[in-house]
C-alpha atoms as a PDB file:
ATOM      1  CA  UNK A   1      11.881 -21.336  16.893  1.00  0.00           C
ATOM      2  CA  UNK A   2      10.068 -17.676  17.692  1.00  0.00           C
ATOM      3  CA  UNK A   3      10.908 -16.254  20.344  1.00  0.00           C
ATOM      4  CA  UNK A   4       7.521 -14.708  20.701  1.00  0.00           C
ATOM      5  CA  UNK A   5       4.089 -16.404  20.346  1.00  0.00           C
ATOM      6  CA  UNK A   6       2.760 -15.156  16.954  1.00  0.00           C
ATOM      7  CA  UNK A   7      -0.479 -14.598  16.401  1.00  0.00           C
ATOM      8  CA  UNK A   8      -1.955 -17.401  14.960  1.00  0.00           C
ATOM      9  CA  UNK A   9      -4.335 -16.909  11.631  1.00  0.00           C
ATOM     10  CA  UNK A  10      -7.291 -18.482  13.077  1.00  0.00           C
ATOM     11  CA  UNK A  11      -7.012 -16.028  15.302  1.00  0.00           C
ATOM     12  CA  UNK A  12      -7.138 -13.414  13.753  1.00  0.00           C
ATOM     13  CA  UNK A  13      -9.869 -10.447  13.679  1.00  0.00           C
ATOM     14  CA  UNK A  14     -10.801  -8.678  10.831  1.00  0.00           C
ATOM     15  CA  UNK A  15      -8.096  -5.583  11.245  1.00  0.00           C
ATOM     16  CA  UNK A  16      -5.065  -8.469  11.435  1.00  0.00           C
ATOM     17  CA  UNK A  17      -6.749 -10.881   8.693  1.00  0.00           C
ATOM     18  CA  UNK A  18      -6.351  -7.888   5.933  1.00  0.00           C
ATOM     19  CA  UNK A  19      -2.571  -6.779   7.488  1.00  0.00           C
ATOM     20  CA  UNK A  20      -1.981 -10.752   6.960  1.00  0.00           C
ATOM     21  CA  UNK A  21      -3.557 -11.072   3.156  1.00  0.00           C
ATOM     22  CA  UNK A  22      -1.278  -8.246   2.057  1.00  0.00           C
ATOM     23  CA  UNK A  23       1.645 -10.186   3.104  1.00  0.00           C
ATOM     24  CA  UNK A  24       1.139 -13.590   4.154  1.00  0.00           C
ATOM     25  CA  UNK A  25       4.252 -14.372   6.002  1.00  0.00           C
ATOM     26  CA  UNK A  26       5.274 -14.904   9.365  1.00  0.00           C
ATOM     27  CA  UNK A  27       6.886 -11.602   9.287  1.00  0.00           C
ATOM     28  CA  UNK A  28       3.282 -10.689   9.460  1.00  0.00           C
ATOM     29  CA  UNK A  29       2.360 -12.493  12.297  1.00  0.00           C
ATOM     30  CA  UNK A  30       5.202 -11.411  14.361  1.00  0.00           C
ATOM     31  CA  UNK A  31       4.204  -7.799  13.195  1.00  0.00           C
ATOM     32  CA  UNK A  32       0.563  -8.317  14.297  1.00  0.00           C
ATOM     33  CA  UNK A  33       1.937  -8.519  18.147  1.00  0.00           C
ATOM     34  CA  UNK A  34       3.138  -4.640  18.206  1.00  0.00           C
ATOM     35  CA  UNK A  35      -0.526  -2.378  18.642  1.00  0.00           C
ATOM     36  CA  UNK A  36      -0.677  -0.396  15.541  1.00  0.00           C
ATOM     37  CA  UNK A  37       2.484  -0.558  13.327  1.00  0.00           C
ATOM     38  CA  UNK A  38       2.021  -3.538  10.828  1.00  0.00           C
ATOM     39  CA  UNK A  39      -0.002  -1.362   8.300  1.00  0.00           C
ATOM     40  CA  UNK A  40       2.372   1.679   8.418  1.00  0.00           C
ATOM     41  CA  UNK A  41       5.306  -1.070   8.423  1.00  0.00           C
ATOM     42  CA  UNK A  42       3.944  -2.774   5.500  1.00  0.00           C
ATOM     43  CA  UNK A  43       2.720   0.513   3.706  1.00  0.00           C
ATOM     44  CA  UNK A  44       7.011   1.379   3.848  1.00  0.00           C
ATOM     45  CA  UNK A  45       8.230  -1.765   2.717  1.00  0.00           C
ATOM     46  CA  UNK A  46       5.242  -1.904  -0.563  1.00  0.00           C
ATOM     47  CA  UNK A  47       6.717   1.670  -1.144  1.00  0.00           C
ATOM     48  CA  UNK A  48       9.952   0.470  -2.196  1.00  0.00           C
ATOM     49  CA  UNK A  49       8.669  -1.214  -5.239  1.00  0.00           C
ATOM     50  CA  UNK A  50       7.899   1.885  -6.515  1.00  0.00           C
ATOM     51  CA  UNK A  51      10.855   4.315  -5.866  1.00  0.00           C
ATOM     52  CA  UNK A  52      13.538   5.194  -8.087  1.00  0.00           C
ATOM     53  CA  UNK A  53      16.098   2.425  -7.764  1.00  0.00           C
ATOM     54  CA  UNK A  54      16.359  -0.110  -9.783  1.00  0.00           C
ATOM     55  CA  UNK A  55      14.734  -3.732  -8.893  1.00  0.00           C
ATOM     56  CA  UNK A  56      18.518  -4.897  -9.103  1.00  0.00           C
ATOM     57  CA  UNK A  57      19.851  -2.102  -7.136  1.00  0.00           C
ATOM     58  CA  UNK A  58      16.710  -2.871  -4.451  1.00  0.00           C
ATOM     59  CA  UNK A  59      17.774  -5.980  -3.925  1.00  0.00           C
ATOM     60  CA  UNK A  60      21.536  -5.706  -3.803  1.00  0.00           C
ATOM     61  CA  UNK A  61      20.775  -3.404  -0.842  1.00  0.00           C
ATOM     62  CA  UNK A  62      18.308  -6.052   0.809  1.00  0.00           C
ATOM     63  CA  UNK A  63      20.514  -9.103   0.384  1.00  0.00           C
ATOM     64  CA  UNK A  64      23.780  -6.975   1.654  1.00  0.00           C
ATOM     65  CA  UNK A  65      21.468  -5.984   4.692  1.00  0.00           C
ATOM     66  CA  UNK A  66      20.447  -9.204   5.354  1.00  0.00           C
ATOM     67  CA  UNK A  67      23.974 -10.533   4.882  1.00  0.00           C
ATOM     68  CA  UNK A  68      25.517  -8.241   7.339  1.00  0.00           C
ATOM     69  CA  UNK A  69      22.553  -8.527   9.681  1.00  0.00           C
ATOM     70  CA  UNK A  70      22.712 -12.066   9.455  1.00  0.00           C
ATOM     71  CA  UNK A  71      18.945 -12.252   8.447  1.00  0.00           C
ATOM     72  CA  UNK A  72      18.206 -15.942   7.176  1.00  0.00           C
ATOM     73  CA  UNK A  73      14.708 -14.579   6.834  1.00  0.00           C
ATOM     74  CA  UNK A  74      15.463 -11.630   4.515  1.00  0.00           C
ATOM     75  CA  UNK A  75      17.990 -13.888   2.048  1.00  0.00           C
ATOM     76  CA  UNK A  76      15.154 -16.477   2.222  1.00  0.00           C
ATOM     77  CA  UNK A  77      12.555 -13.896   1.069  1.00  0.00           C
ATOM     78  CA  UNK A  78      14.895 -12.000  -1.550  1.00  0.00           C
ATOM     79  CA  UNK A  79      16.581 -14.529  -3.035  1.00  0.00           C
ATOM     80  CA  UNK A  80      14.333 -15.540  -4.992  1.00  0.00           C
ATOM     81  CA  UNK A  81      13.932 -12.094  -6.386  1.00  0.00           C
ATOM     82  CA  UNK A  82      17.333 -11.363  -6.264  1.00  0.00           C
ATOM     83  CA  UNK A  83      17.258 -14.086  -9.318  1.00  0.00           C
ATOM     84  CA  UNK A  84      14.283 -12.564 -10.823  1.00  0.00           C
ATOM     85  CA  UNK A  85      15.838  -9.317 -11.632  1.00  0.00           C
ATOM     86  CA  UNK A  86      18.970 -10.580 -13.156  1.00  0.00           C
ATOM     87  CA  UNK A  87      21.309 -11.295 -10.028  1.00  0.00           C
ATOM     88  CA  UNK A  88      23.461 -14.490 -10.966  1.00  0.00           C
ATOM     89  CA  UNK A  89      24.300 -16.698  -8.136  1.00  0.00           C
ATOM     90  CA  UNK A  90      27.995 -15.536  -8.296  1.00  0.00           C
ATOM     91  CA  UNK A  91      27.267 -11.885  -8.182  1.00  0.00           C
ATOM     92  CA  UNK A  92      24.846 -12.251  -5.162  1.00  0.00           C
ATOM     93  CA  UNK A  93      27.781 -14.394  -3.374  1.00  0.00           C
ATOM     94  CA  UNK A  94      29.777 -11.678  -4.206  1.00  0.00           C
ATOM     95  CA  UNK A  95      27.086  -9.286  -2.882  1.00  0.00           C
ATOM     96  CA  UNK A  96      26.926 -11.529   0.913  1.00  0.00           C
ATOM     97  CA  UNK A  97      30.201 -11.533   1.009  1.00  0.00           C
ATOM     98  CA  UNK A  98      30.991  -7.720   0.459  1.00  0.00           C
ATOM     99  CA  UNK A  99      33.374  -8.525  -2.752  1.00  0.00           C
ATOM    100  CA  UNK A 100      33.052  -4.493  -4.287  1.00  0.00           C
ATOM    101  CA  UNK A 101      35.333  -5.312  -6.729  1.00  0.00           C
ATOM    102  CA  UNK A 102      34.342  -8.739  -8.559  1.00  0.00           C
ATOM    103  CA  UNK A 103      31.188  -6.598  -8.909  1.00  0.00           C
ATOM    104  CA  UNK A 104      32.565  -3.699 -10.444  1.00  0.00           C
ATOM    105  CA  UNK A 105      32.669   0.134  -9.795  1.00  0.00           C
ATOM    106  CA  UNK A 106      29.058   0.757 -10.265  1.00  0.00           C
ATOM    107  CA  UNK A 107      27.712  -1.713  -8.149  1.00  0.00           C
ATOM    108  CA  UNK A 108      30.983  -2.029  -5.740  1.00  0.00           C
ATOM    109  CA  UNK A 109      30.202   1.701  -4.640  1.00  0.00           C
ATOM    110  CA  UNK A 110      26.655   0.760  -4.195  1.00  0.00           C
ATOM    111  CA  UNK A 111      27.866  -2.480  -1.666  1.00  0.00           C
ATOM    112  CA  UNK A 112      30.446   0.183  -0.100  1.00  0.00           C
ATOM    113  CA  UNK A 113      27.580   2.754   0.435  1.00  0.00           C
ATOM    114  CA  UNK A 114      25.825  -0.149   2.265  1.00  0.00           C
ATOM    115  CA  UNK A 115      28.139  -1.357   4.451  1.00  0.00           C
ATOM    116  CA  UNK A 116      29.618   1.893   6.003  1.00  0.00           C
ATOM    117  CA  UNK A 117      25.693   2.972   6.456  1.00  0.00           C
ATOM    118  CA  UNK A 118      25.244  -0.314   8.740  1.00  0.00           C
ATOM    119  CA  UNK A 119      28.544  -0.138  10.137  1.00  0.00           C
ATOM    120  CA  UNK A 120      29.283   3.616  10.358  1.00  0.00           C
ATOM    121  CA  UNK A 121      25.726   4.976  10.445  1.00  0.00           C
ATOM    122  CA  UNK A 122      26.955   8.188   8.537  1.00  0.00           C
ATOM    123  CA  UNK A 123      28.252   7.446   4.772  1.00  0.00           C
ATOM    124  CA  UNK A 124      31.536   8.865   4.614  1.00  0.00           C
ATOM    125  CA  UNK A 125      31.624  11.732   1.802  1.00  0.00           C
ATOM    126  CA  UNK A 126      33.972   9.773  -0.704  1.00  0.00           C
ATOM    127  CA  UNK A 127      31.147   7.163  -1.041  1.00  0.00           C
ATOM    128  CA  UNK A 128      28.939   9.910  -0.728  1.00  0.00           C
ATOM    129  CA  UNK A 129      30.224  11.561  -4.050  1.00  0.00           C
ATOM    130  CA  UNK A 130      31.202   7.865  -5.347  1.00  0.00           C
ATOM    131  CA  UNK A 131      27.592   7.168  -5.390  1.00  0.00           C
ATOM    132  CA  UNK A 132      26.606  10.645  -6.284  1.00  0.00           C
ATOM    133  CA  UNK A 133      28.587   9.736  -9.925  1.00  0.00           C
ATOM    134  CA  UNK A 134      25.973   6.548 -10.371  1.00  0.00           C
ATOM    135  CA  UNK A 135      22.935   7.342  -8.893  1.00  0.00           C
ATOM    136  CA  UNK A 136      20.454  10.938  -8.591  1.00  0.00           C
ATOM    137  CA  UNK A 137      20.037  12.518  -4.967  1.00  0.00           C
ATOM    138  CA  UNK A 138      16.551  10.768  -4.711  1.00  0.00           C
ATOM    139  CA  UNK A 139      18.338   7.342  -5.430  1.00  0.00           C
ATOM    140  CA  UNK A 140      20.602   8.058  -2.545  1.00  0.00           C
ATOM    141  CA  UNK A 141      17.938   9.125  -0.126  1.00  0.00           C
ATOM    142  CA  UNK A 142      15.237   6.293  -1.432  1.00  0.00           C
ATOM    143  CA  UNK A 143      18.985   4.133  -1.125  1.00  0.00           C
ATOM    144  CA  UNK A 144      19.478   4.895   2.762  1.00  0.00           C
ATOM    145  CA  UNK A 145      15.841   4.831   3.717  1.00  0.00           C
ATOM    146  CA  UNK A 146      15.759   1.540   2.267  1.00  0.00           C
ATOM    147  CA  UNK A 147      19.397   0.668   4.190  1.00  0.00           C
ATOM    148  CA  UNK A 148      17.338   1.639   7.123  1.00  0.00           C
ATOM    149  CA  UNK A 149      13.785  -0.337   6.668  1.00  0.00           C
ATOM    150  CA  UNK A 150      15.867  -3.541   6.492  1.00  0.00           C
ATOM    151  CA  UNK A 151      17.814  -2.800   9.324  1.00  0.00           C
ATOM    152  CA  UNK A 152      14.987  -2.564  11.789  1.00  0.00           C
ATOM    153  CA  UNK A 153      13.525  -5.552   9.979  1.00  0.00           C
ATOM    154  CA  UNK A 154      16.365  -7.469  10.274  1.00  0.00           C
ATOM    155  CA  UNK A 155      16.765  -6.541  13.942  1.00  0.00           C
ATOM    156  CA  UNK A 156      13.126  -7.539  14.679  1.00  0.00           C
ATOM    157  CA  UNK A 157      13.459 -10.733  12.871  1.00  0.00           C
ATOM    158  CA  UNK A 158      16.401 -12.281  14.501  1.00  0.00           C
ATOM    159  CA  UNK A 159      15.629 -11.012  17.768  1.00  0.00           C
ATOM    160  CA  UNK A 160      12.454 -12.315  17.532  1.00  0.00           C
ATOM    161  CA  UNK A 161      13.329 -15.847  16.292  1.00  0.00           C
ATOM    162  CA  UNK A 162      10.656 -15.363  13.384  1.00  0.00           C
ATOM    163  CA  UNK A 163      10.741 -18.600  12.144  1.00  0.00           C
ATOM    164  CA  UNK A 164      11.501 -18.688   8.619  1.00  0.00           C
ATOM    165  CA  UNK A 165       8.504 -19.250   6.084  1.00  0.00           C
ATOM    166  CA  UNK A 166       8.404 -22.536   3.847  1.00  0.00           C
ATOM    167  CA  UNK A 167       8.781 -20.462   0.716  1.00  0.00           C
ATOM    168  CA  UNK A 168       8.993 -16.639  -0.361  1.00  0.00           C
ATOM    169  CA  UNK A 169       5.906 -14.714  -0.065  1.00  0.00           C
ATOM    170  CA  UNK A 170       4.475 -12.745  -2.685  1.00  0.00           C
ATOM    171  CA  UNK A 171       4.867  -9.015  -3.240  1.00  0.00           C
ATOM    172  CA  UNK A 172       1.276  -9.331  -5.431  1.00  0.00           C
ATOM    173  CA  UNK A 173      -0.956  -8.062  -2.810  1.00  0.00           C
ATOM    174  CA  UNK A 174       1.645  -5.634  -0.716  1.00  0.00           C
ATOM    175  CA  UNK A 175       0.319  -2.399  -1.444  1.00  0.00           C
ATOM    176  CA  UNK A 176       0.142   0.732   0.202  1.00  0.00           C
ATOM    177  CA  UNK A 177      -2.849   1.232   2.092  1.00  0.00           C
ATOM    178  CA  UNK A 178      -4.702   4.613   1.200  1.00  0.00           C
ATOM    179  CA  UNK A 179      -6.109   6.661   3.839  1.00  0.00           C
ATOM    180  CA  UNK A 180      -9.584   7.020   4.426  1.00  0.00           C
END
């Protein structure tokens, strides 16, 4: 059960209503209780669909985020995707449960990269370079801002209590909003 009242859609004014269309969720909701972050929150997290990492890649970082951060809400909402862009349910057990090698170097240095980022906040240089031998610089950077994003989500979730939704939401109408 939230921890917070969120706002409730009935409730809603015009400003919240169109934060809450572009992402439906209760995520949303709990958003809609800061003053003025949900679009510029939303705005980052639509951005991610469009960097340079892979959809698989994306969501390996999500789902090892949310498995570390022990964010029912973000496996609920990625797991589904997670499937989507070819994750089999082995390799995304493997992924939760920090297994680098049953998912080979490639991916195993991503899930390393990951895990000393949440733990260690600095990436040590070996993983650094490991990564550096898979991925371009902007992969790394669009990599750790991503670490971050789901970090502070995950943090705002479970501290929260946002209750979980009863299915995935839709990244259809998550775009960034332009500037006026």
């Amino acid at each position: 059960m939230a921890r917070i009242t969120m706002v409730e859609v009935s409730n809603m004014n015009d400003d919240q209503l169109l934060q809450y269309r572009r992402f439906p969720a209760n995520l949303t909701r709990a958003l809609l209780r800061t003053s003025d972050s949900t679009a510029a929150y939303l705005s980052l997290g639509a951005s991610f669909r469009k960097t340079k990492l892979s959809a698989k890649d994306r969501e390996l970082v999500i789902l090892r985020v949310g498995a570390l951060s022990s964010s029912e809400y973000e496996r609920m909402q990625h797991l589904p995707i997670a499937h989507t862009v070819g994750w089999t349910d082995g390799e995304i057990a493997s992924i939760e449960s920090g297994d680098q090698v049953a998912l080979g170097e490639r991916d195993g240095t991503i899930l390393r990269f990951v895990d000393e980022c949440v733990y260690k906040v600095r990436v040590s240089d070996n993983t650094l370079l490991a990564a550096r031998r898979f991925m371009t610089e902007q992969e790394v950077a669009e990599m750790t801002l991503l670490i971050g994003h789901y970090m502070m989500t995950a943090r705002f979730l479970e501290t929260l209590g946002v209750d979980l939704d009863d299915q995935a939401t839709s990244w259809s109408a998550l775009a960034p909003v332009k500037a006026a």
